[in-house]
PDB file of N, CA and C in Angstrom:
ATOM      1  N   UNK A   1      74.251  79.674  83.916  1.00  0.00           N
ATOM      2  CA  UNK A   1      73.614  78.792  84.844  1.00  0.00           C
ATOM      3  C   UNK A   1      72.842  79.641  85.858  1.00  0.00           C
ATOM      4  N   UNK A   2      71.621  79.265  86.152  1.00  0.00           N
ATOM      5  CA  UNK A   2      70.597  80.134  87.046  1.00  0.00           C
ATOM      6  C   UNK A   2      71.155  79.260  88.421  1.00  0.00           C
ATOM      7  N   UNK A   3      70.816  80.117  89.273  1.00  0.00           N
ATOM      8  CA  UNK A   3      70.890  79.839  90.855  1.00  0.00           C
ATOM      9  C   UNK A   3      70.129  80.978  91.710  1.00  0.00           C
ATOM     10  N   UNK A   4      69.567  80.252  92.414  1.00  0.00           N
ATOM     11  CA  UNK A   4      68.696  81.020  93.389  1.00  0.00           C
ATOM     12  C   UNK A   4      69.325  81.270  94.788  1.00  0.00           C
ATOM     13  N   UNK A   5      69.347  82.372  95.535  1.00  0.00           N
ATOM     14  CA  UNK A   5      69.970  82.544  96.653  1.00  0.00           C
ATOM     15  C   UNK A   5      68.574  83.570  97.401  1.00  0.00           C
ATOM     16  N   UNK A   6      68.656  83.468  98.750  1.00  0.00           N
ATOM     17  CA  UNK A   6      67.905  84.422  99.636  1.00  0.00           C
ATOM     18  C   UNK A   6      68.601  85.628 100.011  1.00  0.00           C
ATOM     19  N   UNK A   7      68.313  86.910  99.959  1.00  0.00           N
ATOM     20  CA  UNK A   7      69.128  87.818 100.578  1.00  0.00           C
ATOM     21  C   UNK A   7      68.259  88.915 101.433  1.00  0.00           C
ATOM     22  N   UNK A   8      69.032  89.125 102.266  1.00  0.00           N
ATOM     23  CA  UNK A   8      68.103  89.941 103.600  1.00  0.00           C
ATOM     24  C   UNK A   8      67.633  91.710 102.747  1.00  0.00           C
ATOM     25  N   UNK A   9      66.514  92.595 103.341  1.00  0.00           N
ATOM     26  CA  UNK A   9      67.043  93.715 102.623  1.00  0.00           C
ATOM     27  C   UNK A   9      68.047  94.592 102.832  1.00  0.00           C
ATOM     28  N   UNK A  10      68.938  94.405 103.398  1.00  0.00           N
ATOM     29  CA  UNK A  10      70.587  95.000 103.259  1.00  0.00           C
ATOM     30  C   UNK A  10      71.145  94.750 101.924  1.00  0.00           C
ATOM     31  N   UNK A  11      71.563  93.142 101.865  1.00  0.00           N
ATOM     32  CA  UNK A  11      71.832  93.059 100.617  1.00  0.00           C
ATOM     33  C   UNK A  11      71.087  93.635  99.508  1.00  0.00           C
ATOM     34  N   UNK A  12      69.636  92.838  99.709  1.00  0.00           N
ATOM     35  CA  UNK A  12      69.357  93.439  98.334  1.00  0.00           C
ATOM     36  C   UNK A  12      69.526  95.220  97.957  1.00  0.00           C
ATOM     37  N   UNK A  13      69.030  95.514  99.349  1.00  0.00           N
ATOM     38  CA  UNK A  13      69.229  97.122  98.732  1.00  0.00           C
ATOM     39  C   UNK A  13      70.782  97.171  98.018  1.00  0.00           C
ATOM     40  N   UNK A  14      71.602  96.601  98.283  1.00  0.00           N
ATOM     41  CA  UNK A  14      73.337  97.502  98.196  1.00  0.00           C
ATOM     42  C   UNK A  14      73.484  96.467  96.474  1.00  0.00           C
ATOM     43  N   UNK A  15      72.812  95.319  96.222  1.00  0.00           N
ATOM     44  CA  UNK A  15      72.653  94.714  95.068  1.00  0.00           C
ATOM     45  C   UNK A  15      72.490  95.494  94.164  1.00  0.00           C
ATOM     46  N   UNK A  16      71.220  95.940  94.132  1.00  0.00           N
ATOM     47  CA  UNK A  16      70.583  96.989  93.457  1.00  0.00           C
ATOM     48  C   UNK A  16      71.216  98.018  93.279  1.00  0.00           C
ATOM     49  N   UNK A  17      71.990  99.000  94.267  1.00  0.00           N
ATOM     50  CA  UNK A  17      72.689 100.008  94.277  1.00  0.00           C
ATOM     51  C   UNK A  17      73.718  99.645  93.180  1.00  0.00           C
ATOM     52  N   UNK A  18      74.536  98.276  93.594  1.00  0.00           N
ATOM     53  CA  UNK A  18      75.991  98.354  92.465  1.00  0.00           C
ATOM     54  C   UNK A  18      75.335  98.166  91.682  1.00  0.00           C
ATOM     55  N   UNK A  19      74.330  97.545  90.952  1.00  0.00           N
ATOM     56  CA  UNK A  19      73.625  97.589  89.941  1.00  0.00           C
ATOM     57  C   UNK A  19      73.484  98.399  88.844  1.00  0.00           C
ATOM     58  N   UNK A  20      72.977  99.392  89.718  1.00  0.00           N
ATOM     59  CA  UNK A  20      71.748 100.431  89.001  1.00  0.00           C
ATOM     60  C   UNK A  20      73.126 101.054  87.670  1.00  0.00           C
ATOM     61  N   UNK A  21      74.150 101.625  88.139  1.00  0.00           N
ATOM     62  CA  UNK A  21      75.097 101.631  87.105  1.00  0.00           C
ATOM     63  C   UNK A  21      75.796 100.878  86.217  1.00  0.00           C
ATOM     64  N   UNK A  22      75.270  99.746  85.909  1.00  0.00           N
ATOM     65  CA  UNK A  22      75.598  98.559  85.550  1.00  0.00           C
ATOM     66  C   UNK A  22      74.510  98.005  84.617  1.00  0.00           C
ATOM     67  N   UNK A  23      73.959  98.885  84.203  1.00  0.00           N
ATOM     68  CA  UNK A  23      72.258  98.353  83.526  1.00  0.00           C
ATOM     69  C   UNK A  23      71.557  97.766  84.122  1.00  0.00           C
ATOM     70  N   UNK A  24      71.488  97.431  85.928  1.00  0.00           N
ATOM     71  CA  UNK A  24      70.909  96.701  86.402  1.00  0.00           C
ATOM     72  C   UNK A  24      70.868  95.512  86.160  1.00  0.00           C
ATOM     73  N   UNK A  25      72.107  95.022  85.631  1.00  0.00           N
ATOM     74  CA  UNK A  25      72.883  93.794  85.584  1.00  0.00           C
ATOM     75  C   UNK A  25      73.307  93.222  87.440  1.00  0.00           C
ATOM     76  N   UNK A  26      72.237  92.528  87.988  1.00  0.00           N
ATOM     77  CA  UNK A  26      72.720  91.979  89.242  1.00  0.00           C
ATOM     78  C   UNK A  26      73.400  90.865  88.998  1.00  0.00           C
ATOM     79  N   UNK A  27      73.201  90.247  87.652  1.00  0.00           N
ATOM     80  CA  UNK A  27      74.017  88.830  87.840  1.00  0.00           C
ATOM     81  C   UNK A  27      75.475  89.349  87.959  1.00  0.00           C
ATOM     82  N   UNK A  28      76.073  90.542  86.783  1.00  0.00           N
ATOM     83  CA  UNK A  28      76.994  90.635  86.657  1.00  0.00           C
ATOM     84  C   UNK A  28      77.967  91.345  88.183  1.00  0.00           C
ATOM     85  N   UNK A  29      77.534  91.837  88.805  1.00  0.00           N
ATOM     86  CA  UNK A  29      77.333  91.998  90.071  1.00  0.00           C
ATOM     87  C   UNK A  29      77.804  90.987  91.345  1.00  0.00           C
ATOM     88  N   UNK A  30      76.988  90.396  91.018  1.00  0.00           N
ATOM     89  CA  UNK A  30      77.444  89.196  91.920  1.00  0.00           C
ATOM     90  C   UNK A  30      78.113  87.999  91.551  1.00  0.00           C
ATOM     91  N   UNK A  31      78.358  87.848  90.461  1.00  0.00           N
ATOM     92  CA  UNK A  31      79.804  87.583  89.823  1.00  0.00           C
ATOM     93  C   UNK A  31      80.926  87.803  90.549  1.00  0.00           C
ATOM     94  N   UNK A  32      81.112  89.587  89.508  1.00  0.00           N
ATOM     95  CA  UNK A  32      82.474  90.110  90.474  1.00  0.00           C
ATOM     96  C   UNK A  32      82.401  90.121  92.048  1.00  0.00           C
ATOM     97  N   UNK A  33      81.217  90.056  92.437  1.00  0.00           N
ATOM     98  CA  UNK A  33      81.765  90.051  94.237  1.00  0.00           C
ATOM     99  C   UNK A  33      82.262  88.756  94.627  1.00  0.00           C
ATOM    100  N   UNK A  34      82.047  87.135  93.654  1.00  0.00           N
ATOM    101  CA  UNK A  34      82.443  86.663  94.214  1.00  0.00           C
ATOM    102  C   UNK A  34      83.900  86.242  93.858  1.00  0.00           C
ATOM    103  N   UNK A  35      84.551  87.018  92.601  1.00  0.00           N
ATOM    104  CA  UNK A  35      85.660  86.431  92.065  1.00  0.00           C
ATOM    105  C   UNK A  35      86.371  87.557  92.816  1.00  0.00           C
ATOM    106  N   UNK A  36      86.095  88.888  93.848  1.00  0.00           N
ATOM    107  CA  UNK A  36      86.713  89.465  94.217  1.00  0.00           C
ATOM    108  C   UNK A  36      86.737  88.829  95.792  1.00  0.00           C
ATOM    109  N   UNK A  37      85.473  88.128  96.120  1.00  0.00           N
ATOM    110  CA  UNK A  37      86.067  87.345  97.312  1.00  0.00           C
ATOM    111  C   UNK A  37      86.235  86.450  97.737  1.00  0.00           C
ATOM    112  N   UNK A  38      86.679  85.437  96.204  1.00  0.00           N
ATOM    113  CA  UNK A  38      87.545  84.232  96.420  1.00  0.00           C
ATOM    114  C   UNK A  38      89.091  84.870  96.072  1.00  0.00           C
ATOM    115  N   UNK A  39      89.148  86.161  95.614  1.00  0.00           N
ATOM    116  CA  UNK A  39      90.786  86.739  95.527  1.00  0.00           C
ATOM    117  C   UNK A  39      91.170  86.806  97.033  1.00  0.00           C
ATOM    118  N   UNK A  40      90.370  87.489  97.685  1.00  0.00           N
ATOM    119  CA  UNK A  40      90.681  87.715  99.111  1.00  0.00           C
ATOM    120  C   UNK A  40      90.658  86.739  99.834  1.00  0.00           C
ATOM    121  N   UNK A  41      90.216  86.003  99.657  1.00  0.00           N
ATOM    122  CA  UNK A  41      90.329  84.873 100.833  1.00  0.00           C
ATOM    123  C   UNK A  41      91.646  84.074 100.393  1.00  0.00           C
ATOM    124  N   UNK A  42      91.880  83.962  99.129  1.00  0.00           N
ATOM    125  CA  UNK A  42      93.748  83.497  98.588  1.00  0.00           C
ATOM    126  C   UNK A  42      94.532  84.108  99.077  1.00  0.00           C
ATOM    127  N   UNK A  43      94.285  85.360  98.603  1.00  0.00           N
ATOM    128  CA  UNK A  43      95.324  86.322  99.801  1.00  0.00           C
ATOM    129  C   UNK A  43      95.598  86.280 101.276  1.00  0.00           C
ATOM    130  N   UNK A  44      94.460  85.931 101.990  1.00  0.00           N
ATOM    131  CA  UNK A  44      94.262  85.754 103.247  1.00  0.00           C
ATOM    132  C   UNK A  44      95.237  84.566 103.456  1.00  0.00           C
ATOM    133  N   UNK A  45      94.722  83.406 102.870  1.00  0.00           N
ATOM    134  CA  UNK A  45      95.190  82.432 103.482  1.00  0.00           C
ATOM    135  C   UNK A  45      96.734  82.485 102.964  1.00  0.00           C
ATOM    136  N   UNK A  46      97.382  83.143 102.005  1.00  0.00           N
ATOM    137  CA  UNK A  46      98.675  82.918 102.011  1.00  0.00           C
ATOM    138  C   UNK A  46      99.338  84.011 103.088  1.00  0.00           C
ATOM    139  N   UNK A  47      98.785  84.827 103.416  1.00  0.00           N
ATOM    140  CA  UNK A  47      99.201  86.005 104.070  1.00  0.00           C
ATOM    141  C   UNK A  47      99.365  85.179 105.485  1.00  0.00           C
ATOM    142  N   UNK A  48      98.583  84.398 105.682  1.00  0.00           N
ATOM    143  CA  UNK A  48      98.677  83.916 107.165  1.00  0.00           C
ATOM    144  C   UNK A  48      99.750  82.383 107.148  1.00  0.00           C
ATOM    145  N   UNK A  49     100.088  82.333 105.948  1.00  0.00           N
ATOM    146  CA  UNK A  49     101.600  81.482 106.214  1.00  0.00           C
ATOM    147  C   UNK A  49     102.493  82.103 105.912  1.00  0.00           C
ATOM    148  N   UNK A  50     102.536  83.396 105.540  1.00  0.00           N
ATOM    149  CA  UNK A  50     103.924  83.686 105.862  1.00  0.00           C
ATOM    150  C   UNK A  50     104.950  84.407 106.706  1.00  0.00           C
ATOM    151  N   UNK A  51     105.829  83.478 107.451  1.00  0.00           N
ATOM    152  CA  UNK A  51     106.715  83.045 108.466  1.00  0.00           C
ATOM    153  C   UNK A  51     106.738  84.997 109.059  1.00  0.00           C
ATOM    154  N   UNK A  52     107.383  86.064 108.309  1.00  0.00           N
ATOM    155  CA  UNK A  52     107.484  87.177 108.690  1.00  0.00           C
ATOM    156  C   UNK A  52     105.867  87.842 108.949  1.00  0.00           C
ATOM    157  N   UNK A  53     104.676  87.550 108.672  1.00  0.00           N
ATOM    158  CA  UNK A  53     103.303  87.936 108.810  1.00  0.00           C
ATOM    159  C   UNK A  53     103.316  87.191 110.281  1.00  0.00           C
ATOM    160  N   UNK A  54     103.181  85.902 110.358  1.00  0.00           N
ATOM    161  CA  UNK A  54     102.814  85.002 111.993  1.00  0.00           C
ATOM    162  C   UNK A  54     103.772  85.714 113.041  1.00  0.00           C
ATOM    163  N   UNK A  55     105.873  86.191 112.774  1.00  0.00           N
ATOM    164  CA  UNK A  55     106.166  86.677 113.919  1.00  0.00           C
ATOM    165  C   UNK A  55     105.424  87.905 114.159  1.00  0.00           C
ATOM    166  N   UNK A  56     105.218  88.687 113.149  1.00  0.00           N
ATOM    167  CA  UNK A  56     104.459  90.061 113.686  1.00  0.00           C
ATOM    168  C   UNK A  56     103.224  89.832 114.523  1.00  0.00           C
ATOM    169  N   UNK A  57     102.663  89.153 114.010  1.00  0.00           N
ATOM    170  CA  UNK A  57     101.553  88.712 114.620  1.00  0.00           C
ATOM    171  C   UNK A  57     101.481  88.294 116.031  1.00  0.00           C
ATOM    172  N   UNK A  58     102.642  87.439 116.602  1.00  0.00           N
ATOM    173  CA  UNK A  58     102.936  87.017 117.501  1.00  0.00           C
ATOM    174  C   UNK A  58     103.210  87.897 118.193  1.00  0.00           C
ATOM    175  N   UNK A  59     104.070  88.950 117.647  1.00  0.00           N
ATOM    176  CA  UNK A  59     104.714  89.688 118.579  1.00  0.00           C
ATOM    177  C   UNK A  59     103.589  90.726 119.113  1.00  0.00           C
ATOM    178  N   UNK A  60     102.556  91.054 118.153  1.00  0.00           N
ATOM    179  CA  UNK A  60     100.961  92.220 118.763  1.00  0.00           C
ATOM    180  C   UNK A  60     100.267  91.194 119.865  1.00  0.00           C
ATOM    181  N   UNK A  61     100.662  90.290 119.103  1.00  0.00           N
ATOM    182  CA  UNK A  61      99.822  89.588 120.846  1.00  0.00           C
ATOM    183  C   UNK A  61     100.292  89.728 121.621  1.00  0.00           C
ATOM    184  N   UNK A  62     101.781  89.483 121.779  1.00  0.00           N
ATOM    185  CA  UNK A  62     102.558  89.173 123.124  1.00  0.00           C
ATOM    186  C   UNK A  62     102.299  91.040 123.835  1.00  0.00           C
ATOM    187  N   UNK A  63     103.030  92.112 122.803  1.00  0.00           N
ATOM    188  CA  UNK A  63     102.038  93.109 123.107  1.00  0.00           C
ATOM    189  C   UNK A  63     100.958  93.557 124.208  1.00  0.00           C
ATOM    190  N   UNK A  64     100.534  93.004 123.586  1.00  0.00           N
ATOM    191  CA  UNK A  64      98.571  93.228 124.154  1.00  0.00           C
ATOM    192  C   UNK A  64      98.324  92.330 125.642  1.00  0.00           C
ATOM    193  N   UNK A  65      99.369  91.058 125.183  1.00  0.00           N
ATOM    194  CA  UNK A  65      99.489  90.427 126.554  1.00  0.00           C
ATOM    195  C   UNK A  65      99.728  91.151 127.842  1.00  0.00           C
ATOM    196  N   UNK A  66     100.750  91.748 127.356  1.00  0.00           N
ATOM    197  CA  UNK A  66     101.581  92.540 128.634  1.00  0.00           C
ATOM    198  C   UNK A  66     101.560  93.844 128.626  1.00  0.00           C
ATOM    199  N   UNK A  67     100.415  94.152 127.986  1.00  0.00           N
ATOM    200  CA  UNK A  67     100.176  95.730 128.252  1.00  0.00           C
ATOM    201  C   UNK A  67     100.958  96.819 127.832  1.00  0.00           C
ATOM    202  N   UNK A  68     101.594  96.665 126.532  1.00  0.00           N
ATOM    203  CA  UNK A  68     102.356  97.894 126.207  1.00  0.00           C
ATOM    204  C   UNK A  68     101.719  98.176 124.891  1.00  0.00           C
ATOM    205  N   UNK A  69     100.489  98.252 125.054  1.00  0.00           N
ATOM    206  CA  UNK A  69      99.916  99.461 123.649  1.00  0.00           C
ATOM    207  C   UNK A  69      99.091  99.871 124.437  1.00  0.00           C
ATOM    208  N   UNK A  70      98.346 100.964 123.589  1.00  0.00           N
ATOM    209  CA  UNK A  70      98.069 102.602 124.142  1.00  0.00           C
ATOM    210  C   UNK A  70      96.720 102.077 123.053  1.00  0.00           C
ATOM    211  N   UNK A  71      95.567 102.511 123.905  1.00  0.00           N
ATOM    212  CA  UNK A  71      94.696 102.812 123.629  1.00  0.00           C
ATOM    213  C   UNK A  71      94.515 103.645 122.370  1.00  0.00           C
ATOM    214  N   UNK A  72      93.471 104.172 121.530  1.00  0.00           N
ATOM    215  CA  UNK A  72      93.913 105.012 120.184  1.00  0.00           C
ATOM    216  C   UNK A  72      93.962 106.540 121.207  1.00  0.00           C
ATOM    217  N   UNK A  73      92.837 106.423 121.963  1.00  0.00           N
ATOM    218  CA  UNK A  73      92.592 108.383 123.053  1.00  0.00           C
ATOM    219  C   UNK A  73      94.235 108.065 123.662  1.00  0.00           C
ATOM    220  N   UNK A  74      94.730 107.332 124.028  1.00  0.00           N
ATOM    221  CA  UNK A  74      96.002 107.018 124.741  1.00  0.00           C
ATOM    222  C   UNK A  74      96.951 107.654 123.957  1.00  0.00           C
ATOM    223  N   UNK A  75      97.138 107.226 122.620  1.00  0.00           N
ATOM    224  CA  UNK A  75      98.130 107.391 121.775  1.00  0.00           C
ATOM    225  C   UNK A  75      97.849 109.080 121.103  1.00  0.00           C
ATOM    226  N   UNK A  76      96.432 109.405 120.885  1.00  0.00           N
ATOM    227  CA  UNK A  76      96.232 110.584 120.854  1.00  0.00           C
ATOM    228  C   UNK A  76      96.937 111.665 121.625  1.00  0.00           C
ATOM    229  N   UNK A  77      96.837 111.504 123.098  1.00  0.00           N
ATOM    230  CA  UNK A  77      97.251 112.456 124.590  1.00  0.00           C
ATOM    231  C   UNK A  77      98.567 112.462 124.414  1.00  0.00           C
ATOM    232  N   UNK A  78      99.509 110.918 123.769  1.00  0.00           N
ATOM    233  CA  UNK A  78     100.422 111.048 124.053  1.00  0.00           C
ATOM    234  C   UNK A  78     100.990 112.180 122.802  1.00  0.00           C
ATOM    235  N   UNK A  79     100.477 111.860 121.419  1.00  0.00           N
ATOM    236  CA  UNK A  79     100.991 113.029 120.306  1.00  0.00           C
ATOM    237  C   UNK A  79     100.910 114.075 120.293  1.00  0.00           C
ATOM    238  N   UNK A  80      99.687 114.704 121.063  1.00  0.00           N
ATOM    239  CA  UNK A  80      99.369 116.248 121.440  1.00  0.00           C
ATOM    240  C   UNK A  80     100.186 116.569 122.161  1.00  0.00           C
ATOM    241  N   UNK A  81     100.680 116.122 123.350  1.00  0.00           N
ATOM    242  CA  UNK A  81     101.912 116.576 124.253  1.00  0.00           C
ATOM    243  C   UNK A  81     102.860 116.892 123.462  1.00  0.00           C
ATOM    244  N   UNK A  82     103.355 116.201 122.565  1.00  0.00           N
ATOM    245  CA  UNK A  82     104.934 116.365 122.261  1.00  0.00           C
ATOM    246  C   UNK A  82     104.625 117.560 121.194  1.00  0.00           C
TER     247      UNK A  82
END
């Protein structure tokens, strides 16, 4: 089945790129990108119901709420010391 889509030249350049090793097969191309990112988005959405994923989650917020993480230069200063 043909389908037409617009793509900016970002895409197309990086199209072309996975392509070019591919016989310049873009359909086949954009195929797999999208059966690789309807995998990810399944993953996503089960990842975000489950009960041990949301407390962690909860708990980096509460975290961040109240100020007990370290910047990455923070966490750096602090590993070089020791």
């Amino acid at each position: 089945m043909k389908c037409q889509v617009v793509l900016d030249e970002e895409s197309k350049a990086l199209l072309d790129e996975l392509a070019r090793p591919r016989g310049n097969n873009r359909s086949f191309v954009v195929r797999e990108a999208l059966r690789v990112y309807a995998a990810m988005e399944t993953y996503l959405d089960e990842l975000e119901q489950d009960p041990a994923f949301r407390r962690m989650m909860e708990s980096s917020a509460e975290d961040s709420r109240t100020g007990r993480l370290h910047s990455h230069a923070e966490a750096e200063r602090i590993v070089r010391r020791k």
